[in-house]
Protein backbone atom coordinates (compact mmCIF):
# COMPACT_ATOMS: atom_id res chain seq x y z
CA UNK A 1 0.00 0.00 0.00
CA UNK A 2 0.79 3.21 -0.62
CA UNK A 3 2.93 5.35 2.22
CA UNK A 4 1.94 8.83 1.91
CA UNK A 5 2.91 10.13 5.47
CA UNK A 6 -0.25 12.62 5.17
CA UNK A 7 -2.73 12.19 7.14
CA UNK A 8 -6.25 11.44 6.14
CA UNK A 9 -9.19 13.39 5.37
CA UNK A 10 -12.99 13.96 4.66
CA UNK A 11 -14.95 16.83 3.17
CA UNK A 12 -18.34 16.91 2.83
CA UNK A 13 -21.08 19.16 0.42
CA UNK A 14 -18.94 21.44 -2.72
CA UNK A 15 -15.73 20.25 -1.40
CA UNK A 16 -16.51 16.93 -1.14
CA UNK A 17 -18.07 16.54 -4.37
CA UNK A 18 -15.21 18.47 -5.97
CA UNK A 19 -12.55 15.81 -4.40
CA UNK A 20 -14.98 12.77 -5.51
CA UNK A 21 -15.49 13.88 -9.29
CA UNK A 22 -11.01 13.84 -9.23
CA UNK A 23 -10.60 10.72 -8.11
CA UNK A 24 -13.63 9.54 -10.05
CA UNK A 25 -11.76 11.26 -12.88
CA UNK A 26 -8.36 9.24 -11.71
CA UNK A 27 -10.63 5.88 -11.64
CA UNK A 28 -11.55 5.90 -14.90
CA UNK A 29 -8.40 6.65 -16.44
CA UNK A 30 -6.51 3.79 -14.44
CA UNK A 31 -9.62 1.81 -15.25
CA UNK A 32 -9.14 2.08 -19.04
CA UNK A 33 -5.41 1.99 -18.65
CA UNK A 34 -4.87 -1.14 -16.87
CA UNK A 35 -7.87 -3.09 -18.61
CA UNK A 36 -5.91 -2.26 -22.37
CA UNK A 37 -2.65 -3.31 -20.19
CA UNK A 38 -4.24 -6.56 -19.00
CA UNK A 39 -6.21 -7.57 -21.96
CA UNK A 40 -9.73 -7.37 -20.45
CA UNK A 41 -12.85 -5.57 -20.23
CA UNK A 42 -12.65 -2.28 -17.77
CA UNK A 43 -15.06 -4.52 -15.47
CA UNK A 44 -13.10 -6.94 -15.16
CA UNK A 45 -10.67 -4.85 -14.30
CA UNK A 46 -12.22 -3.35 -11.52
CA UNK A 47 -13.48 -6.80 -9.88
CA UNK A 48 -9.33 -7.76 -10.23
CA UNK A 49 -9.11 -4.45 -8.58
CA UNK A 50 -11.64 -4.69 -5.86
CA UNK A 51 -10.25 -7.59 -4.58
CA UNK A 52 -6.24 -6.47 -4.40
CA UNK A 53 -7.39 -3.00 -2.58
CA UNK A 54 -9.68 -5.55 -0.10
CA UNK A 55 -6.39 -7.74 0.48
CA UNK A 56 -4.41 -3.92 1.40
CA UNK A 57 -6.51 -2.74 3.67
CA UNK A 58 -6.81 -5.64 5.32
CA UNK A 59 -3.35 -5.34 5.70
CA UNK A 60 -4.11 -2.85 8.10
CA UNK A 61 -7.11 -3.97 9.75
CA UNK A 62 -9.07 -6.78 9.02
CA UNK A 63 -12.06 -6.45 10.84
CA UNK A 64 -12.50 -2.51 9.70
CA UNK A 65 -12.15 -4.10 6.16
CA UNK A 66 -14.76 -6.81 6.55
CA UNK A 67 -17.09 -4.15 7.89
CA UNK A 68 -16.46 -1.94 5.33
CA UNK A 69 -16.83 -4.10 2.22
CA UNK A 70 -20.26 -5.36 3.91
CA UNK A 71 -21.82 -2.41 4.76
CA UNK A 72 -20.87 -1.21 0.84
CA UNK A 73 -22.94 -4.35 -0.22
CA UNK A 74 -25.45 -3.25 2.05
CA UNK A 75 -25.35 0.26 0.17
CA UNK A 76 -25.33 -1.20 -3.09
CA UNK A 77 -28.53 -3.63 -2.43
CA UNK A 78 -31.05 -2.43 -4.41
CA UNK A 79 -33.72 -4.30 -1.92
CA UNK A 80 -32.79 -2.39 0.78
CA UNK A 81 -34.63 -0.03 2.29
CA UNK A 82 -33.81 3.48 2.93
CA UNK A 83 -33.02 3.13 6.47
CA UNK A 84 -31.23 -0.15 5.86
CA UNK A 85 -28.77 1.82 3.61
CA UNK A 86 -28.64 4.81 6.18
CA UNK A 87 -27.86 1.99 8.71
CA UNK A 88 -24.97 0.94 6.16
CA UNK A 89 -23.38 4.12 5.76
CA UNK A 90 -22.82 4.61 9.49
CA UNK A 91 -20.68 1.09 9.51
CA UNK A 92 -19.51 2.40 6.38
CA UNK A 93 -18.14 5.45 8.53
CA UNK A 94 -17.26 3.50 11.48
CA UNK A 95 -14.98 1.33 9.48
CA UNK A 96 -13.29 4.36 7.47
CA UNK A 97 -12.46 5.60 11.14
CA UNK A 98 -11.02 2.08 12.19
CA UNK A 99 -8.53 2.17 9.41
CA UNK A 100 -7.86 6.16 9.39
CA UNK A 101 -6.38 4.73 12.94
CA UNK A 102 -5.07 1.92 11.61
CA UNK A 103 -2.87 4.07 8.96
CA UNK A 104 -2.29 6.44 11.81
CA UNK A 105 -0.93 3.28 13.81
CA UNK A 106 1.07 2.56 11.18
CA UNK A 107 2.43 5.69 9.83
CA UNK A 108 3.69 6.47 13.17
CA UNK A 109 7.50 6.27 14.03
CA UNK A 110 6.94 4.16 17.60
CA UNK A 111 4.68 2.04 15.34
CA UNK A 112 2.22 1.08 18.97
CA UNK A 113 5.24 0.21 20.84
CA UNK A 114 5.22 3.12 22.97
């Protein structure tokens, strides 16, 4: 995974929307990119993809991950209701938090041996 050092962030409303429709922007690109690279349709792709970024941020935290990619199914139901979805956003949040701390954790020089 990636090593930044920066610390992590979330903007909601304009600024939100602005940061979204960038990396959307990024997405695509890398989408078409690597499918021409690899041979294969830009879905398939992004399945290939899905599952490498799961496998990295479990990396970090496991548990946050598993919570994460359910709650994003949960989202992505179409048979859910409205407040099943609102339900899934907030363990959607919960594990974004989890592994903001677990990059935190990691990025820092004592590493949680203090």
């Amino acid at each position: 995974m990636a090593d930044p050092r920066k610390g992590t962030r979330h903007q909601d409303g304009t600024a939100g929307d602005a940061v979204r429709a960038i990396i959307h922007a990024h997405l695509i690109e890398c989408t078409g990119m690597g499918a021409r690279a690899v041979g294969c349709t830009g879905a398939s792709f992004v399945t290939m993809g899905i599952g490498i970024w799961a496998a990295e941020l479990a990396e970090l935290d496991g548990q946050a991950t598993a919570i994460l990619l359910r709650a994003l199914a949960d989202i992505m139901d179409p048979k859910n209701t409205p407040a099943a979805k609102a339900a899934a956003e907030s363990r959607r949040q919960y594990a974004v938090q989890l592994l903001h701390q677990a990059v935190d954790l990691a990025m820092n020089k004592a590493e949680g041996r203090a």
